[in-house]
C-alpha atoms as a PDB file:
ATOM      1  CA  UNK A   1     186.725 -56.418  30.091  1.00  0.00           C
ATOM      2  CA  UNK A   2     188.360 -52.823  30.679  1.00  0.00           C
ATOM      3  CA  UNK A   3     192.261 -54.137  31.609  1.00  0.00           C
ATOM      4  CA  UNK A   4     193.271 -55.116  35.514  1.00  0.00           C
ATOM      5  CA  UNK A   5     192.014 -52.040  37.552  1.00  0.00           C
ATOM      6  CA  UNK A   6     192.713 -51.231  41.248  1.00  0.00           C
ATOM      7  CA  UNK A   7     192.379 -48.423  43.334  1.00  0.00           C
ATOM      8  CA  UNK A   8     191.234 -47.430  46.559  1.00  0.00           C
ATOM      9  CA  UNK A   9     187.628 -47.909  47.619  1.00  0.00           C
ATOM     10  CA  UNK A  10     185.795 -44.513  48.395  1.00  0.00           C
ATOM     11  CA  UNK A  11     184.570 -46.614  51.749  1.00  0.00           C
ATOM     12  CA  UNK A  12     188.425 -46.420  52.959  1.00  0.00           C
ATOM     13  CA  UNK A  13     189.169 -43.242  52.775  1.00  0.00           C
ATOM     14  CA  UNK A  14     187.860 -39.711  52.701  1.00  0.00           C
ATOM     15  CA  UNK A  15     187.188 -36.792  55.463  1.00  0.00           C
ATOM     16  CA  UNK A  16     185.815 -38.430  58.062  1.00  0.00           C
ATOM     17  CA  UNK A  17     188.172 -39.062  61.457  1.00  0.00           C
ATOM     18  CA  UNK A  18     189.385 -42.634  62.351  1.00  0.00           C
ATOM     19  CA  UNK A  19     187.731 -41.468  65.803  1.00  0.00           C
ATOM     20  CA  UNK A  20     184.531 -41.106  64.284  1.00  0.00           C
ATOM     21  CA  UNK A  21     181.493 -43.839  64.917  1.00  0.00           C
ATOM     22  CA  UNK A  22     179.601 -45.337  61.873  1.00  0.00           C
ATOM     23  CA  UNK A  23     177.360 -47.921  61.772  1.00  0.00           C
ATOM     24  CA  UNK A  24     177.438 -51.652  61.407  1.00  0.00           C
ATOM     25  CA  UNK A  25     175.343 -53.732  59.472  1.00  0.00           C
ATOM     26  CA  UNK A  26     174.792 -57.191  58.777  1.00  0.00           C
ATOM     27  CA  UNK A  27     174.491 -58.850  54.970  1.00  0.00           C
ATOM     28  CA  UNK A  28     170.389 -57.815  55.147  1.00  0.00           C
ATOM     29  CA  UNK A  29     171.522 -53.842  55.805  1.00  0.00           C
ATOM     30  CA  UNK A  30     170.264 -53.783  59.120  1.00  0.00           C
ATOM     31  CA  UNK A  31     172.214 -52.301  61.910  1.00  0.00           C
ATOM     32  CA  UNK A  32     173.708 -54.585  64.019  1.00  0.00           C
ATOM     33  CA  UNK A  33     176.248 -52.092  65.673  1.00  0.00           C
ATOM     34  CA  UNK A  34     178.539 -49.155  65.981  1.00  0.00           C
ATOM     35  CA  UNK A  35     182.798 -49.224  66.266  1.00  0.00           C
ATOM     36  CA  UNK A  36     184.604 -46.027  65.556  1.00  0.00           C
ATOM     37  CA  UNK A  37     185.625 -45.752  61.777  1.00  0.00           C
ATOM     38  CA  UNK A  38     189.252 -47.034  61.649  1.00  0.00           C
ATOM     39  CA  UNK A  39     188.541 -49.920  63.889  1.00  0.00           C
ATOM     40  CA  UNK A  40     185.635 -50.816  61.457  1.00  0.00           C
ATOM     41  CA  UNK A  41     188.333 -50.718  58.436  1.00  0.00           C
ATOM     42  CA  UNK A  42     191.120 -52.778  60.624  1.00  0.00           C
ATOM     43  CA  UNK A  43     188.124 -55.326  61.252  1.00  0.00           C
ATOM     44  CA  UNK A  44     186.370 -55.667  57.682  1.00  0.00           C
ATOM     45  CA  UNK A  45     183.195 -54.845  59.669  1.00  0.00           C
ATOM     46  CA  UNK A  46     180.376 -54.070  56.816  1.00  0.00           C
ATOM     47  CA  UNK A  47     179.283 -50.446  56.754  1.00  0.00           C
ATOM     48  CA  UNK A  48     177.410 -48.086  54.503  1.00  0.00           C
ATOM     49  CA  UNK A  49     178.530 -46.170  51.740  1.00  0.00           C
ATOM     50  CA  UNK A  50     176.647 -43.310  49.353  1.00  0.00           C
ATOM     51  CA  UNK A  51     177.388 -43.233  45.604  1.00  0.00           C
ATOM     52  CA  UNK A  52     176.260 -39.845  43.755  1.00  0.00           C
ATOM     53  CA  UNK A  53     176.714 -39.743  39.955  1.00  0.00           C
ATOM     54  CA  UNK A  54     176.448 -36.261  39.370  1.00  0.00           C
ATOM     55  CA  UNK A  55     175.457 -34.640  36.203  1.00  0.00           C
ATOM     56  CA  UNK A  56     175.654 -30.927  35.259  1.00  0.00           C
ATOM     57  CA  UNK A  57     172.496 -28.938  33.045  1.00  0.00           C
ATOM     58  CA  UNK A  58     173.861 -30.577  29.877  1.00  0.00           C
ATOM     59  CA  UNK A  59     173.993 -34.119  31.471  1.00  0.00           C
ATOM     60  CA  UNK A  60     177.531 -34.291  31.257  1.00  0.00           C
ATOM     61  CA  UNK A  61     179.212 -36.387  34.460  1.00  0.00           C
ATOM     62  CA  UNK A  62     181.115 -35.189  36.954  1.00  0.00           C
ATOM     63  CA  UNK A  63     184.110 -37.010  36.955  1.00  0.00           C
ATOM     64  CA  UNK A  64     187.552 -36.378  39.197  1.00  0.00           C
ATOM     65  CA  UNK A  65     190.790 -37.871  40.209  1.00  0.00           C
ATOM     66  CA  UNK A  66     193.087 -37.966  43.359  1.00  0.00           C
ATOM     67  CA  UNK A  67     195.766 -35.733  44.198  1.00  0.00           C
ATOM     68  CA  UNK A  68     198.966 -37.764  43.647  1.00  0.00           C
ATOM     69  CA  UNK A  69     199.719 -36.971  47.893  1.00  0.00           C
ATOM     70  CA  UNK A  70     197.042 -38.797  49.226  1.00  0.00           C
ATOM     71  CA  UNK A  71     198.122 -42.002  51.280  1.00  0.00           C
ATOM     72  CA  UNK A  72     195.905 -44.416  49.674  1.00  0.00           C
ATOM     73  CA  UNK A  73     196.138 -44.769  46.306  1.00  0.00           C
ATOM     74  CA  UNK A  74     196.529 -41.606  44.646  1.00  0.00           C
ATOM     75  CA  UNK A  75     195.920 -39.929  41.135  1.00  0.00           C
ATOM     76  CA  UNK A  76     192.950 -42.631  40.492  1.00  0.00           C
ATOM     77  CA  UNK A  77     189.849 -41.341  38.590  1.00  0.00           C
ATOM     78  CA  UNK A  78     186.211 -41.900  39.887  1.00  0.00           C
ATOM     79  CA  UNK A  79     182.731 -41.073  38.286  1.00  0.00           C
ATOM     80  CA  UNK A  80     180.878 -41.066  41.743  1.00  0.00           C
ATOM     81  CA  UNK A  81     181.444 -39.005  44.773  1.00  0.00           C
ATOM     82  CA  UNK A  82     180.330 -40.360  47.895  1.00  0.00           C
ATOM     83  CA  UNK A  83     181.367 -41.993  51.160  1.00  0.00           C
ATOM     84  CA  UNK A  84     180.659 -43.641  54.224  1.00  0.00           C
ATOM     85  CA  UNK A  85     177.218 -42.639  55.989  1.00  0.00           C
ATOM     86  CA  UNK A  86     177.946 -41.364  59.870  1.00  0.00           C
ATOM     87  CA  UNK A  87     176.293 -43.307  62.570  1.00  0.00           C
ATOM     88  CA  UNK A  88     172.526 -42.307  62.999  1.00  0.00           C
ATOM     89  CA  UNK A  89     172.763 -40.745  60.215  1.00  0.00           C
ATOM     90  CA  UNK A  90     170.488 -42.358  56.096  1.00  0.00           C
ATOM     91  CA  UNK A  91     171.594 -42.602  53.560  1.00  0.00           C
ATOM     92  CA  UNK A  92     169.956 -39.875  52.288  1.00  0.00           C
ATOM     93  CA  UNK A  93     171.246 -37.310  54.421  1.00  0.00           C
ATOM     94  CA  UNK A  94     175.101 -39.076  53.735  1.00  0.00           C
ATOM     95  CA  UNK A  95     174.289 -38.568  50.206  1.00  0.00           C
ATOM     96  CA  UNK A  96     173.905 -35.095  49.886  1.00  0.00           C
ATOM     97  CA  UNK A  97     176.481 -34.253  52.517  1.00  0.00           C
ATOM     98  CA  UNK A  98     178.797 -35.958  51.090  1.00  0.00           C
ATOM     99  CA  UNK A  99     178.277 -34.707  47.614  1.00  0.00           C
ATOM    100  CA  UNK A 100     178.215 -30.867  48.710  1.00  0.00           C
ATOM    101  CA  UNK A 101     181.509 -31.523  50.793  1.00  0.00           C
ATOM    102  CA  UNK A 102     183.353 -33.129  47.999  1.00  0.00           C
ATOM    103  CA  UNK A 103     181.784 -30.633  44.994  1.00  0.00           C
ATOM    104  CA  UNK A 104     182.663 -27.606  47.137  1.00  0.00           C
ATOM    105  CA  UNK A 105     178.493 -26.438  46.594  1.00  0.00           C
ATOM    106  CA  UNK A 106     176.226 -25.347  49.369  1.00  0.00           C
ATOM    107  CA  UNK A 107     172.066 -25.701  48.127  1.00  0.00           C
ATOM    108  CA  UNK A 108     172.338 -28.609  46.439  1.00  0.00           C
ATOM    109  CA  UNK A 109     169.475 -30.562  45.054  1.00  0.00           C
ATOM    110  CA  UNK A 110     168.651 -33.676  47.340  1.00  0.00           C
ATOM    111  CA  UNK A 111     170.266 -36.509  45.217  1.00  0.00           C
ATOM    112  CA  UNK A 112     167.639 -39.138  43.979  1.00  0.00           C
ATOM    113  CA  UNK A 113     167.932 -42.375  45.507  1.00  0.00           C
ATOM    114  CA  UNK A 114     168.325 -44.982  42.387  1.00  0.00           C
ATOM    115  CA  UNK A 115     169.094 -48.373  44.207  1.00  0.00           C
ATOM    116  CA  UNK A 116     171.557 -50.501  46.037  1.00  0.00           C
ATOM    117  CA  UNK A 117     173.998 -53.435  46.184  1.00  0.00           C
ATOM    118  CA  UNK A 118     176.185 -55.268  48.327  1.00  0.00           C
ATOM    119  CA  UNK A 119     179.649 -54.776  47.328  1.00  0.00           C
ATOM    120  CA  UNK A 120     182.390 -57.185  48.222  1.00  0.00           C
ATOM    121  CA  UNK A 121     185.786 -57.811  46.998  1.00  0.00           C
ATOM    122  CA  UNK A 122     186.387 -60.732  48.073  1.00  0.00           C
ATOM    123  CA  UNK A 123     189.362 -59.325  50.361  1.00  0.00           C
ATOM    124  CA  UNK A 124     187.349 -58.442  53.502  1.00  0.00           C
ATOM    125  CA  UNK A 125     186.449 -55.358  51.818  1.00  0.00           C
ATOM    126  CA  UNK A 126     182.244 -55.217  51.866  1.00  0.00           C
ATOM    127  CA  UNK A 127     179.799 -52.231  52.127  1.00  0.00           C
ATOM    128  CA  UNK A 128     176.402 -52.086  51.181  1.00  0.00           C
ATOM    129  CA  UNK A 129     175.993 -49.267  48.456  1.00  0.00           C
ATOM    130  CA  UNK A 130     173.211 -46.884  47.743  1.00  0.00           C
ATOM    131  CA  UNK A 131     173.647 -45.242  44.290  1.00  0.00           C
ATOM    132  CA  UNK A 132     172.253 -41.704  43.875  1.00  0.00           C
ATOM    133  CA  UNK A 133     172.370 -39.413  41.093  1.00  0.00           C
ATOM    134  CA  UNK A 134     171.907 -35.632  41.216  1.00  0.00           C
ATOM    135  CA  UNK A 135     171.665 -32.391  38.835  1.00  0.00           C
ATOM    136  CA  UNK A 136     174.164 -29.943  39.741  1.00  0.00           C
ATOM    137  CA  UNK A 137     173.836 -26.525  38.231  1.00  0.00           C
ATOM    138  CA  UNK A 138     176.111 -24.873  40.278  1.00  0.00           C
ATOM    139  CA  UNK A 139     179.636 -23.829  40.202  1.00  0.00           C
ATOM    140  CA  UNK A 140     181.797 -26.705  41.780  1.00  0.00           C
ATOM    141  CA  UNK A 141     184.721 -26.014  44.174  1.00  0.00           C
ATOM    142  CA  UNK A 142     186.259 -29.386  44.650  1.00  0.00           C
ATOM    143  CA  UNK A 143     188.871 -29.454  47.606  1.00  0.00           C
ATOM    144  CA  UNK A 144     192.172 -28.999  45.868  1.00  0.00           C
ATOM    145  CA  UNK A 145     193.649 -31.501  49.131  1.00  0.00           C
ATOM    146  CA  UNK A 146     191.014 -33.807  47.651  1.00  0.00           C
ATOM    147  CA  UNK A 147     190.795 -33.621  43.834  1.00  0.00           C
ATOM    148  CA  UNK A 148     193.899 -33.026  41.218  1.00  0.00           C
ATOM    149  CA  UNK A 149     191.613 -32.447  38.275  1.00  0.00           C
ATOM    150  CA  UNK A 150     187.800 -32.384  37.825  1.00  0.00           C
ATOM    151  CA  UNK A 151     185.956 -32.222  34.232  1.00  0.00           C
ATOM    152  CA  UNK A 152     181.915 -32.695  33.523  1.00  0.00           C
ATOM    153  CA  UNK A 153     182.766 -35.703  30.632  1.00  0.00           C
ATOM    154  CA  UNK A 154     179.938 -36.865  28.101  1.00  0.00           C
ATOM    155  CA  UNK A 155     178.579 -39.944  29.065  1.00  0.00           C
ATOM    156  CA  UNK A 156     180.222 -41.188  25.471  1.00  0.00           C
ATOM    157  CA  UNK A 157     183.469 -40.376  26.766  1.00  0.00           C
ATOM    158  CA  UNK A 158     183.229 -41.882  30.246  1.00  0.00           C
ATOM    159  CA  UNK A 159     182.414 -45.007  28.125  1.00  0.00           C
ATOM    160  CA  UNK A 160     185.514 -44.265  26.160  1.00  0.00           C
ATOM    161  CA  UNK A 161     188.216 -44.209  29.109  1.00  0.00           C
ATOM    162  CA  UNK A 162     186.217 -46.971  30.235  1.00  0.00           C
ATOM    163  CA  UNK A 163     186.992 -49.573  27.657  1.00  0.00           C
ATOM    164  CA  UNK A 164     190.387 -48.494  26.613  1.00  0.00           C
ATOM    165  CA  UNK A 165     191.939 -48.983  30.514  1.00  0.00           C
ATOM    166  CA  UNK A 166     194.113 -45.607  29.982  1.00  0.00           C
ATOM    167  CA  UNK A 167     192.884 -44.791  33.146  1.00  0.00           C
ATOM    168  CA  UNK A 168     192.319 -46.616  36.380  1.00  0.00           C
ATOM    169  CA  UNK A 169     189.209 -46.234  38.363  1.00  0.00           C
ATOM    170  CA  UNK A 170     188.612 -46.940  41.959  1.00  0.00           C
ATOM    171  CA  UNK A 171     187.154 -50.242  42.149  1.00  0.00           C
ATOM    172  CA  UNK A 172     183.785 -49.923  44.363  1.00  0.00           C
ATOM    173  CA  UNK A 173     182.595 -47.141  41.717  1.00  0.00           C
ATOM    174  CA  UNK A 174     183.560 -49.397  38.643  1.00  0.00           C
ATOM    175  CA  UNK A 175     180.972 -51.926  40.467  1.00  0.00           C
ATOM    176  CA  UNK A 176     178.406 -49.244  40.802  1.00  0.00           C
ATOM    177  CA  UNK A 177     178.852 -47.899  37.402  1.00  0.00           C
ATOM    178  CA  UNK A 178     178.317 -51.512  35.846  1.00  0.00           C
ATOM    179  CA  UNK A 179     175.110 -51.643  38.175  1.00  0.00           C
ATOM    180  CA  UNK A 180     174.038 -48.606  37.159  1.00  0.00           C
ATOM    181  CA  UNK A 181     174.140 -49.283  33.523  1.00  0.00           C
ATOM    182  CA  UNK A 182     172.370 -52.728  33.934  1.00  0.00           C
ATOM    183  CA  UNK A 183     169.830 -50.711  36.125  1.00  0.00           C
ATOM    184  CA  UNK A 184     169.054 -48.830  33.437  1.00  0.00           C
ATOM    185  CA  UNK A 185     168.666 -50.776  30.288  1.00  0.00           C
ATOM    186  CA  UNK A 186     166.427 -53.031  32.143  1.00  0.00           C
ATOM    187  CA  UNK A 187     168.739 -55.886  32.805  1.00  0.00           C
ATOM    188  CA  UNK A 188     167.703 -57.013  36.160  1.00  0.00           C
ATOM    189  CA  UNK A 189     169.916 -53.998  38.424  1.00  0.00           C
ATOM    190  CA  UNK A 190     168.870 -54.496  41.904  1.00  0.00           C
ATOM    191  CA  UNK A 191     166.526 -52.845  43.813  1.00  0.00           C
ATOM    192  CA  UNK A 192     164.584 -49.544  42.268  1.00  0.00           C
ATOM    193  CA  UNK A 193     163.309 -46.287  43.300  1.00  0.00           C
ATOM    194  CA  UNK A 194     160.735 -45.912  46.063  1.00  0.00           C
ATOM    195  CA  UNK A 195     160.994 -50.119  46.199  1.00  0.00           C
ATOM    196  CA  UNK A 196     160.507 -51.792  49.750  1.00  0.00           C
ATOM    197  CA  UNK A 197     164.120 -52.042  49.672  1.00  0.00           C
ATOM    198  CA  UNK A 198     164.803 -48.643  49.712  1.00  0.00           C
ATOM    199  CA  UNK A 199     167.686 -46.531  51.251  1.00  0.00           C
ATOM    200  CA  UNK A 200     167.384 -47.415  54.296  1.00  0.00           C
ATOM    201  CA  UNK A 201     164.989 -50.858  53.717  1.00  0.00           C
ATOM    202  CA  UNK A 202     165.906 -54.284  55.361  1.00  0.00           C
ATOM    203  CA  UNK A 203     164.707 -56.385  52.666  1.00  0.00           C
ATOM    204  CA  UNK A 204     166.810 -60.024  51.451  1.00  0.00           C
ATOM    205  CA  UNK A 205     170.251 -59.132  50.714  1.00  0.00           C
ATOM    206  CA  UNK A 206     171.026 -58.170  47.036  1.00  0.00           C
ATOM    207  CA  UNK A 207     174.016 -60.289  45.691  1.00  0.00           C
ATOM    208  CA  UNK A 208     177.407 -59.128  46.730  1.00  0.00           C
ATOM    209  CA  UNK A 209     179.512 -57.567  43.404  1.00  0.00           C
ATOM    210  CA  UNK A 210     183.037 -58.003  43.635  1.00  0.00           C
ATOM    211  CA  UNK A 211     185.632 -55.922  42.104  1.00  0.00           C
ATOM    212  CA  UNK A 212     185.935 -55.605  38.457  1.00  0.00           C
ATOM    213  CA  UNK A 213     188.811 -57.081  37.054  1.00  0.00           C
END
């Protein structure tokens, strides 16, 4: 495969207060609940998450990695930026909130919804996933509390550090990655764009994708 990664999952951290209320959902994506954020994490409750692959005018990807002080897990790399959508709040609106706050960019274009899975590591770790994509033309700011380093990479070199394991990736994004490239070369990725399932859809639940080992 790639080597043994591990990492934080971008659905257990970020900006967002333990305080704050988020949505619960069952394996179907439908809201069954709220419970403030940290009591959802202590719990394993299931919760949403938004995963933007952004791109620059060249199509190069965005890719960062965490300051060495954070808490959980630091100085791992990730190809998405994202997080956990607020309580009352789509995913499309998470999506491109999320992806200004973390690129440092105000006027960005709305992300374009692409499809999403159920992720589940088999730990009592589980979030449904919508994975986004986006065109960012602007000058990024990332939050220096947030991100140690930030490049725009070639999609050949993403595949690079992918498959020689030099660096370790957070493990929800690997999953969404591996979707993502399945997605599109046709292999039978789940859901679609503008499908019944959409963003916010209720549909039968996709299978669960555990992390990448």
């Amino acid at each position: 495969m790639r080597g043994a990664v591990r990492g934080r999952a971008r659905c257990l951290d970020g900006r967002m207060s333990a305080d704050e209320i988020i949505d619960i959902v069952d394996a179907n994506d439908r809201v069954v609940g709220r419970s403030p954020r940290g009591e959802a994490y202590a719990q394993g409750l299931r919760r949403r998450c938004a995963f933007v692959l952004v791109r620059d005018a060249e199509g190069r990807i965005f890719v960062h990695r965490r300051t060495p002080g954070k808490a959980v897990f630091p100085s791992l790399y990730d190809m998405f930026v994202g997080g956990v959508v607020g309580a009352g709040e789509d995913y499309d609106e998470a999506a491109l909130r999320e992806a200004e706050e973390e690129l440092g960019v105000s006027g960005l274009p709305r992300p374009e919804y692409l499809f999403k899975f159920l992720y589940d590591d088999g730990a009592g770790r589980t979030w449904w996933s919508a994975v986004y994509e986006v065109r960012c033309e602007l000058p990024v700011r990332p939050q220096a509390e947030e991100v140690a380093w930030h490049a725009f990479l070639p999609r050949a070199e993403v595949e690079r550090r992918l498959a020689e394991g030099e660096w370790e990736w957070v493990p929800d994004g690997l999953a969404a990655y591996e979707r993502l490239s399945a997605w599109r070369s046709g292999k039978g990725g789940p859901g679609g764009p503008g499908g019944a399932d959409g963003p916010g859809g209720s549909g039968p639940a996709e299978p669960s994708v555990g992390s990448p080992t």
